[in-house]
Protein backbone atom coordinates (compact mmCIF):
# COMPACT_ATOMS: atom_id res chain seq x y z
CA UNK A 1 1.77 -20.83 -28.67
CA UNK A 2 2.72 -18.96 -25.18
CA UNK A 3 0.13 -18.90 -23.01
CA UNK A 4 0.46 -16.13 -20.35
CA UNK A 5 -2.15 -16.74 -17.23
CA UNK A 6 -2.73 -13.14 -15.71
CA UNK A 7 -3.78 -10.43 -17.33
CA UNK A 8 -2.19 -7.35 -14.72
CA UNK A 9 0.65 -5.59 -16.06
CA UNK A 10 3.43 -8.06 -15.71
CA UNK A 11 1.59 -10.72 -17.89
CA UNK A 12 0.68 -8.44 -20.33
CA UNK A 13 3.59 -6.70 -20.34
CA UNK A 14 5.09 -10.12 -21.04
CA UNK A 15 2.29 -10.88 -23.94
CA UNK A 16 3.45 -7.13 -25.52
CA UNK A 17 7.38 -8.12 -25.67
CA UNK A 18 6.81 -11.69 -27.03
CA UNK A 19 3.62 -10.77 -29.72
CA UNK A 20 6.12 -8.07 -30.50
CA UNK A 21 8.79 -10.31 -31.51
CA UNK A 22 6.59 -12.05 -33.71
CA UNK A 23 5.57 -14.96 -31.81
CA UNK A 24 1.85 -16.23 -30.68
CA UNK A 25 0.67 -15.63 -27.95
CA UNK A 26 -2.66 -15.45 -25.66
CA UNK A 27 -3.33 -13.88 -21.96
CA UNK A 28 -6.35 -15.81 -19.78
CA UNK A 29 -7.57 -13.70 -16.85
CA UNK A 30 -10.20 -14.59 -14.85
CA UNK A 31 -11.71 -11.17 -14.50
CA UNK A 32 -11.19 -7.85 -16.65
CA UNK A 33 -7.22 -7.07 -17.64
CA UNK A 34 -5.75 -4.71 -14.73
CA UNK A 35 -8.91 -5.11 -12.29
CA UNK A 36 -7.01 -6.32 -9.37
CA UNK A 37 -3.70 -4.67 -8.23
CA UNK A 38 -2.33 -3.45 -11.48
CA UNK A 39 -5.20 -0.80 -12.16
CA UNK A 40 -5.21 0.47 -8.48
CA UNK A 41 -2.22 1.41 -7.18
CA UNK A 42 -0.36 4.37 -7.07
CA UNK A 43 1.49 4.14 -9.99
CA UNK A 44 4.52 5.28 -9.14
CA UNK A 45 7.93 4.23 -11.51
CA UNK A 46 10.86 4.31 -9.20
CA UNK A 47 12.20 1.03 -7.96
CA UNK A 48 16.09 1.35 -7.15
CA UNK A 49 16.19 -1.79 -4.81
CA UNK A 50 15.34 -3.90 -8.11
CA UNK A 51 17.77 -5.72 -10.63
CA UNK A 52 15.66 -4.01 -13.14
CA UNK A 53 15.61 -0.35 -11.92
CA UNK A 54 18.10 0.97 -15.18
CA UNK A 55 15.85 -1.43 -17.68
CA UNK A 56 12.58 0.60 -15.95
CA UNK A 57 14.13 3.89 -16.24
CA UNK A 58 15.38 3.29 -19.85
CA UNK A 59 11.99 1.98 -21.14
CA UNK A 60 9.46 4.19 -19.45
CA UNK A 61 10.05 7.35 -21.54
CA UNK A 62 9.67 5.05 -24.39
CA UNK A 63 6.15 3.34 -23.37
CA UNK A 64 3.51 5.68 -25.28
CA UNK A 65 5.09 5.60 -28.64
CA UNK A 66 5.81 1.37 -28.06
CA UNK A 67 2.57 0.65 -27.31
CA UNK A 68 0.25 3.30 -29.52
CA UNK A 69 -1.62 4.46 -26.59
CA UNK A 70 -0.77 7.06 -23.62
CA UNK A 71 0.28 5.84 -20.54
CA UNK A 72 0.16 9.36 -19.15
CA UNK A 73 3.44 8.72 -17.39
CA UNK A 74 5.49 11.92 -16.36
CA UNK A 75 9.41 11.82 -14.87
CA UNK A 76 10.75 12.61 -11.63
CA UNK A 77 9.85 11.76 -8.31
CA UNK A 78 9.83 14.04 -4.78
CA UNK A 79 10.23 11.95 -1.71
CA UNK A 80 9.89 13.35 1.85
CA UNK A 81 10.35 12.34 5.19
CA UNK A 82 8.77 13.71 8.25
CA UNK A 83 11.22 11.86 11.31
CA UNK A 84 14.79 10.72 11.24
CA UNK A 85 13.42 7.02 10.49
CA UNK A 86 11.61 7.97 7.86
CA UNK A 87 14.72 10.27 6.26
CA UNK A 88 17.58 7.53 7.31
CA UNK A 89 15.46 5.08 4.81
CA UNK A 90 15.10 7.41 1.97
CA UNK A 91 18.43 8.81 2.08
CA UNK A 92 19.59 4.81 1.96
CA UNK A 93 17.35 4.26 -1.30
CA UNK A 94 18.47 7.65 -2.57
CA UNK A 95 22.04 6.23 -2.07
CA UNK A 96 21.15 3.13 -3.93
CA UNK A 97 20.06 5.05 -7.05
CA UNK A 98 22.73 7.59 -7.16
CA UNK A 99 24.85 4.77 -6.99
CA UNK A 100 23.75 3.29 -10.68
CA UNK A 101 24.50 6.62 -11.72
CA UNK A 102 20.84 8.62 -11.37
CA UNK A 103 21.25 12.09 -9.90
CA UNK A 104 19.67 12.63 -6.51
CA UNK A 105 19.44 15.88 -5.11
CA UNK A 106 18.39 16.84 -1.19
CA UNK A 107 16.05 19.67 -1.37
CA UNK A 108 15.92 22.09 1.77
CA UNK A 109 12.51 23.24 3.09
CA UNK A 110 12.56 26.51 0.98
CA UNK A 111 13.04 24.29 -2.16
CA UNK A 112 10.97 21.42 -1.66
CA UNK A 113 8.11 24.22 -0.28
CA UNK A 114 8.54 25.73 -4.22
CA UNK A 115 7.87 22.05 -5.59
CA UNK A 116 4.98 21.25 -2.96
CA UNK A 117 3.75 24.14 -1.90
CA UNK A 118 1.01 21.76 0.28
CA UNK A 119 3.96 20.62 2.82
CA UNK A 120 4.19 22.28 6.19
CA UNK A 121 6.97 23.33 8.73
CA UNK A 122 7.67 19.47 10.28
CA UNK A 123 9.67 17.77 7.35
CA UNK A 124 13.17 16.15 8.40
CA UNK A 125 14.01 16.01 4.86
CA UNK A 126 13.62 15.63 1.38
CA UNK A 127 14.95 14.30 -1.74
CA UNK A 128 14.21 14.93 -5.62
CA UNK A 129 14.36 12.25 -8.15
CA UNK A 130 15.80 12.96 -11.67
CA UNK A 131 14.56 9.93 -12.58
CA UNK A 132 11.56 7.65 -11.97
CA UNK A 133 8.31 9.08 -12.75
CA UNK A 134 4.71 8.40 -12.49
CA UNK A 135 1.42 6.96 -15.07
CA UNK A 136 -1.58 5.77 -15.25
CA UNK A 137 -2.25 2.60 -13.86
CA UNK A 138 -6.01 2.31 -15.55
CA UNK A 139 -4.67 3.69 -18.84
CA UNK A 140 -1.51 1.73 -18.52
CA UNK A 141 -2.91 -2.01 -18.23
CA UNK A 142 -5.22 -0.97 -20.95
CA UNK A 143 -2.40 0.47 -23.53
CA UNK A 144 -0.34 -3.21 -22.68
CA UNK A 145 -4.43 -5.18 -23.77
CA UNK A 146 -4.33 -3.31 -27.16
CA UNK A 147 -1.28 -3.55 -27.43
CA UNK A 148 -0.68 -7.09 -27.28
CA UNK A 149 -3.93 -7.34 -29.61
CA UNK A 150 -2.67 -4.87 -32.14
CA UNK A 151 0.89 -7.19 -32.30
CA UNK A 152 -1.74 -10.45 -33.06
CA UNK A 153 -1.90 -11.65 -29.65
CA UNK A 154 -4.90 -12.56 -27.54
CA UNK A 155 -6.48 -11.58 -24.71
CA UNK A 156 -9.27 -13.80 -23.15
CA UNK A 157 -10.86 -12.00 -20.46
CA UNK A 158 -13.69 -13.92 -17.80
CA UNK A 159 -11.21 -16.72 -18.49
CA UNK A 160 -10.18 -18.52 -15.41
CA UNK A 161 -7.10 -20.76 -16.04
CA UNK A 162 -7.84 -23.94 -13.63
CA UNK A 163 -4.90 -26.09 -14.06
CA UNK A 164 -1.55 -26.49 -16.26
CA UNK A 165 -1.41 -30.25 -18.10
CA UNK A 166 2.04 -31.96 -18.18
CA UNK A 167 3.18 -34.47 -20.28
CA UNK A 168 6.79 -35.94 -20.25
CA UNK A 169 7.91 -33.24 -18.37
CA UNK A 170 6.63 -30.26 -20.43
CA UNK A 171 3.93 -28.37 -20.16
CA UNK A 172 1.72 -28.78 -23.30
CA UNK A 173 -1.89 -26.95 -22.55
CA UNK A 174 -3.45 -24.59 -20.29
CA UNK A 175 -6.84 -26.10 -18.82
CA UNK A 176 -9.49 -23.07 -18.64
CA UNK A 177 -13.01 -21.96 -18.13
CA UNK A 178 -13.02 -21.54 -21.73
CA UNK A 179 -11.42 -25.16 -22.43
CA UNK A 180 -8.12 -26.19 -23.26
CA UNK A 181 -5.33 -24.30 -24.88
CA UNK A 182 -2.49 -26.13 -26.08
CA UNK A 183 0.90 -24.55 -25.85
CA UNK A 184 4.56 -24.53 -26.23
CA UNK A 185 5.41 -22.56 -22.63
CA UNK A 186 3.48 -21.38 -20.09
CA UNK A 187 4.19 -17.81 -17.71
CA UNK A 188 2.21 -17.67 -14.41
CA UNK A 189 1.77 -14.33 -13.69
CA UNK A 190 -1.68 -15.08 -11.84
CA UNK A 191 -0.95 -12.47 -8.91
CA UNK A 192 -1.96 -14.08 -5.30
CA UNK A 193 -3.76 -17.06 -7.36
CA UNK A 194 -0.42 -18.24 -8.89
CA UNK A 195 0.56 -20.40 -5.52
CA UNK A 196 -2.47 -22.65 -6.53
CA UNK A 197 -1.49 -23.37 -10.17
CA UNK A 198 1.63 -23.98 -9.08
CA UNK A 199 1.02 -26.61 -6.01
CA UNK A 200 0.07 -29.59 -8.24
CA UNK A 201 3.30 -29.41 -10.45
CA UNK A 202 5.18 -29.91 -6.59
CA UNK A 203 6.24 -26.70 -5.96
CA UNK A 204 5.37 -24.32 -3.14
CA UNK A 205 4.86 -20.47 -3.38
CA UNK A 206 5.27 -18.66 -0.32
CA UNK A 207 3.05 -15.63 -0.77
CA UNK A 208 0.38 -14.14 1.10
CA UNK A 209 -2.64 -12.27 -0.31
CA UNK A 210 -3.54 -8.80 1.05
CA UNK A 211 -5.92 -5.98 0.38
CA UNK A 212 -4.63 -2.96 0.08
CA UNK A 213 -6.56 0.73 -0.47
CA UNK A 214 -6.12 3.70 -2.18
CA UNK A 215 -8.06 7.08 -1.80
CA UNK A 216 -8.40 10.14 -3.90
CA UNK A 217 -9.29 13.40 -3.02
CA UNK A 218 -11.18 16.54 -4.88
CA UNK A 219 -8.62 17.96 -7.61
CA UNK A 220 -6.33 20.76 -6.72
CA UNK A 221 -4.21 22.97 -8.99
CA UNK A 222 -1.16 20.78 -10.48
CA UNK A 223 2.10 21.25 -9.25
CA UNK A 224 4.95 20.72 -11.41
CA UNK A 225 6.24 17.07 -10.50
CA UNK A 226 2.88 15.04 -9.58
CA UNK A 227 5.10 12.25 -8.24
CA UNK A 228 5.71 13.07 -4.40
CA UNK A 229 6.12 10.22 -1.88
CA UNK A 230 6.17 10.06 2.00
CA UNK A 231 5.02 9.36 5.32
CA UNK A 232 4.26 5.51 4.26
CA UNK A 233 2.38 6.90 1.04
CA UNK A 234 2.66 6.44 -2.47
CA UNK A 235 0.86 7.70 -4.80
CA UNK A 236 0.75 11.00 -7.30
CA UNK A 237 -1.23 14.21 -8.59
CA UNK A 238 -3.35 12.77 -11.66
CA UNK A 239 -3.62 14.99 -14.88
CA UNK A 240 -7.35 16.25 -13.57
CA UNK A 241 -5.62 17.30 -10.15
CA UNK A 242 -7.05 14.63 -7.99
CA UNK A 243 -4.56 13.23 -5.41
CA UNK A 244 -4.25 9.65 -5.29
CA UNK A 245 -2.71 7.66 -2.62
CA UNK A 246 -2.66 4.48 -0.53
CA UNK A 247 0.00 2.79 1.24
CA UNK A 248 -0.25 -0.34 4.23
CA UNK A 249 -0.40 -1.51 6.66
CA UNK A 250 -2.02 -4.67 4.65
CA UNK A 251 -5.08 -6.07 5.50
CA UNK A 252 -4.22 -10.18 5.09
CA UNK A 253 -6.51 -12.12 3.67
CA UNK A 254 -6.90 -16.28 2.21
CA UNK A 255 -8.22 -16.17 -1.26
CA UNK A 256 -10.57 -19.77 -1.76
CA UNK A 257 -10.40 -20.98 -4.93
CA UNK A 258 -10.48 -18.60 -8.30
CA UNK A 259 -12.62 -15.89 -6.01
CA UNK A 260 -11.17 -12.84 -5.37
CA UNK A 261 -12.54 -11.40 -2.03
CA UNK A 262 -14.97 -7.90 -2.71
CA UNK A 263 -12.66 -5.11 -2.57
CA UNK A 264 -14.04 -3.13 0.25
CA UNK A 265 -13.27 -0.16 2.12
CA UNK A 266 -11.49 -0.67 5.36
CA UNK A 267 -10.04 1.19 8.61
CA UNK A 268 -7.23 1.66 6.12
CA UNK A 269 -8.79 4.05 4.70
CA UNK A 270 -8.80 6.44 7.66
CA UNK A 271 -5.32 5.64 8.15
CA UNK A 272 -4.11 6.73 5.18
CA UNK A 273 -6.36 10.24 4.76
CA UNK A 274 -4.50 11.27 8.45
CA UNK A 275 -0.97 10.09 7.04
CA UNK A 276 -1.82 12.36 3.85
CA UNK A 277 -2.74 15.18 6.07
CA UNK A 278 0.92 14.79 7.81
CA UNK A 279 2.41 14.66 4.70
CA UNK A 280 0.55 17.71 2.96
CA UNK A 281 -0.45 19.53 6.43
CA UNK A 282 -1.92 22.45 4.27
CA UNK A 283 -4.45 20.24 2.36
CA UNK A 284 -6.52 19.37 5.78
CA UNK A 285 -9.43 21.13 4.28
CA UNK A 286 -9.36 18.73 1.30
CA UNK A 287 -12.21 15.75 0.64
CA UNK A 288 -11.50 12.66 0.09
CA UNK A 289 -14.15 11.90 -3.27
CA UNK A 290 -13.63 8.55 -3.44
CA UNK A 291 -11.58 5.43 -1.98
CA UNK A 292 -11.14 1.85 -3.60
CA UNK A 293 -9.32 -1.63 -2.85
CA UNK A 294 -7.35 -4.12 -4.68
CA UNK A 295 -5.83 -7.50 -3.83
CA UNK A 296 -1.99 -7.66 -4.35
CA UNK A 297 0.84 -10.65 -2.93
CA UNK A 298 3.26 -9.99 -0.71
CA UNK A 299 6.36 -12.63 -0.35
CA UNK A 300 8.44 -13.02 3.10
CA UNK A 301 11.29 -11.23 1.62
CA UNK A 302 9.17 -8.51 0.01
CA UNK A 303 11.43 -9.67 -3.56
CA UNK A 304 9.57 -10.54 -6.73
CA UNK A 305 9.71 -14.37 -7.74
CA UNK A 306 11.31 -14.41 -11.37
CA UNK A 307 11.92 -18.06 -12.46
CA UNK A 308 12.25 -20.69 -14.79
CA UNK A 309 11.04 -23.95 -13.52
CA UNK A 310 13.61 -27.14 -13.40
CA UNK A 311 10.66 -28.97 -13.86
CA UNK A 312 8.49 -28.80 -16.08
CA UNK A 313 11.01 -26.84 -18.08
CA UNK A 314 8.89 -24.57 -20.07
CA UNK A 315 6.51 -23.00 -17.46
CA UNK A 316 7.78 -19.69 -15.79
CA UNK A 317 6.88 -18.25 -12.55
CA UNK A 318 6.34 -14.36 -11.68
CA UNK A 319 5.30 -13.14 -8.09
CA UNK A 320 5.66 -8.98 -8.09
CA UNK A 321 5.26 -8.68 -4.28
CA UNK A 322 3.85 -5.37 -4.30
CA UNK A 323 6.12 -3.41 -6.97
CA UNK A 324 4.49 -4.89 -10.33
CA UNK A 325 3.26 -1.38 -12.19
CA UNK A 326 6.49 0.39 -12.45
CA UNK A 327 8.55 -2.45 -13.12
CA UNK A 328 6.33 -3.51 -15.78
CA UNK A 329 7.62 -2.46 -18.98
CA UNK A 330 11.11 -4.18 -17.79
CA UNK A 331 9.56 -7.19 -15.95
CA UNK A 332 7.93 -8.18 -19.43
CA UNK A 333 10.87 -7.80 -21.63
CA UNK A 334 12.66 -10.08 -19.26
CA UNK A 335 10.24 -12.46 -18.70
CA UNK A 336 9.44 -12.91 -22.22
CA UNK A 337 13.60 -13.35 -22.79
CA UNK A 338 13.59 -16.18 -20.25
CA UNK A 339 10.62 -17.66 -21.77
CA UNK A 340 12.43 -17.69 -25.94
CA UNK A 341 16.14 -18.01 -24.60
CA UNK A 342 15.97 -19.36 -20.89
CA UNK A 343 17.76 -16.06 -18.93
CA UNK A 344 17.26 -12.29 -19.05
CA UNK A 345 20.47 -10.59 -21.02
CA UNK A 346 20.57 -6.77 -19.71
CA UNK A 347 19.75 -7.84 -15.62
CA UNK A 348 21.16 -9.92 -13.14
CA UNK A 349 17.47 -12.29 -12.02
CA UNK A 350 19.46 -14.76 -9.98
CA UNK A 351 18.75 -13.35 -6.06
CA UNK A 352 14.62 -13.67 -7.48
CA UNK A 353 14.68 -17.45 -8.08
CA UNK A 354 12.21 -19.43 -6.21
CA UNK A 355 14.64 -21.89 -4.63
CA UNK A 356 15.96 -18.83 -1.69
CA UNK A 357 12.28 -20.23 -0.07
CA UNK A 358 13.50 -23.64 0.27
CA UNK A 359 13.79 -24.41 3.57
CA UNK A 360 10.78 -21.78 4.61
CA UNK A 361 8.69 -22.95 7.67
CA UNK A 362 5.56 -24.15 6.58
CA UNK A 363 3.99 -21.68 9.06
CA UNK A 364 5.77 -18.86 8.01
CA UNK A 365 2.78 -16.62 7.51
CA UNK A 366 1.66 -17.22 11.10
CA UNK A 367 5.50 -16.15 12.56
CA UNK A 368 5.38 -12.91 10.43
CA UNK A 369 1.95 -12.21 11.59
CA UNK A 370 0.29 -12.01 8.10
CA UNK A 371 -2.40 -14.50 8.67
CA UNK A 372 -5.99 -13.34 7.38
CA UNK A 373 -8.21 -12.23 10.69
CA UNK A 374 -11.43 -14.41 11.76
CA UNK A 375 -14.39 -13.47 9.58
């Protein structure tokens, strides 16, 4: 029996790939599956600074007919910048993905107007993506749940997983609200709560919860590629029209114990509808409908953690730092490869191990500023 504590997209992602292959497996999350970060984000698919950018590309087309339920993911991404900073840093990703052999194209304002019609005269530049995409994030978690239930896994939700029990240097059960689970391996993919499973078994995650918030405005007609990014915004055009977007700065938190701290709306919020006027300067008259929050965990680097523990042996670690949706469908098959044959085959996982933190102040958070403000 795996046991996979976490139940956002890369656990259950994970859960898919191993019930999958045949073997047992059962998620424990706390709350409902994709609640926190993984069902509100912007659910964009385009990750080119990751190991597993080619594994994402080559897997999303593929994700509806794998797991038996839509996704609603679409390809392409359009990414604009509105000052030289803004187009130096795209143009470097852009680089980055045309180098593993995507095709990147820079779109002048006539062409880029043609594709968003919604963008006005200040743009510095643009770029269009013949690969990454867009999906559901709500739809998404929930295809991975049925998914992995479908293969003969299970998924305990209102499960809180309170500590990991080692014996002779193994992991061998999974202590829960529910009571014990034994098991053969364990993956923590417990989002900002996976620091505090880890901490009795001696080892020390650096990462720092944050709430982060997404709006979404009235629908509009579609335009052809939903996926358009800029300005400090992510997000994407939904199937109904609505446009959904969020984007920092974070709001740092401390999490205490296995709560998770109300998701509430925030100045962000107002920060991110002017940023979205920028970006689409013909849209001012839009409303904003609705706005929500989710909690995510951010590590100094801003790198996902993606590790096998020396000891014990058989648990594996996952930390996302902010880009878990898109990289989901690759992050699972991987981890799921580490947990049945110790390394990942078709990427190279070794810059994501969680020894680079070893000789991390402990008062890192306070020298980078991301310490949660007085109540």
């Amino acid at each position: 029996m795996i046991v996979v504590v976490g139940g956002g997209v890369t656990g259950l992602s994970t859960a898919f790939w191993l019930a999958r292959g045949g073997h047992a497996v059962t998620v424990v999350e706390k709350g409902i599956v994709g609640w926190e970060a993984s069902g509100r984000n912007g659910g964009g698919c385009s990750h080119a600074y990751s190991p597993l950018f080619r594994e994402e590309q080559r897997l999303w087309p593929m994700m509806d007919e794998l797991l038996g339920h839509p996704t609603e993911w679409r390809p392409n991404r359009i990414r604009i910048a509105l000052d030289a900073g803004q187009l130096e840093r795209l143009a470097a990703g852009s680089r980055i993905a045309a180098d593993q052999g995507f095709r990147i194209e820079r779109l002048d304002h006539a062409q880029l107007r043609e594709f968003v019609p919604w963008v006005g005269d200040d743009v510095a530049g643009a770029f269009f993506w013949h690969c990454g995409g867009h999906a559901n994030p709500q739809r998404t978690s929930q295809a991975y749940a049925w998914a992995v239930e479908r293969h003969g896994g299970r998924v305990m939700q209102h499960t809180a997983a309170r500590a990991i029990c080692v014996r002779g240097g193994r992991a061998v059960a999974v202590e829960t609200s529910a009571g014990e689970i034994g098991c053969d391996a364990v993956v923590v993919a417990a989002g900002p709560h996976g620091a505090a499973l880890m901490a009795p078994l001696g080892h020390r995650v650096p990462i720092a919860p944050a709430r982060v918030e997404m709006i979404v405005t009235e629908p509009l007609p579609a335009i052809a590629h939903g996926g358009v990014d800029g300005n400090g915004l992510y997000g994407r055009q939904t199937l109904r029209g609505n446009l959904a977007y969020g984007g920092g700065p974070h709001e740092w938190l401390d999490i205490d114990g296995e709560a998770t701290p109300r998701a509430v709306n925030t100045p962000v919020v107002a920060s991110l509808a002017r940023r979205l006027t920028e970006l689409f300067s013909r849209l001012g008259h839009v409303r904003v409908i609705r706005s929500w929050g989710g909690v995510v965990e951010n590590t100094p680097d801003g790198r996902p953690i993606l590790d096998r523990l020396a000891d014990p042996s058989n648990v594996i670690f996952a930390s996302m730092s902010s880009v878990g949706f898109g990289l989901s469908p690759a992050t699972g098959r991987a981890l799921a490869q580490i947990v049945l044959q110790g390394h990942c085959d078709f990427a190279d996982l070794s810059q994501l191990r969680l020894s680079r933190f070893g000789n991390l102040p402990l008062d890192w958070r306070a020298r980078m500023g991301w310490e949660a403000l007085p109540a």
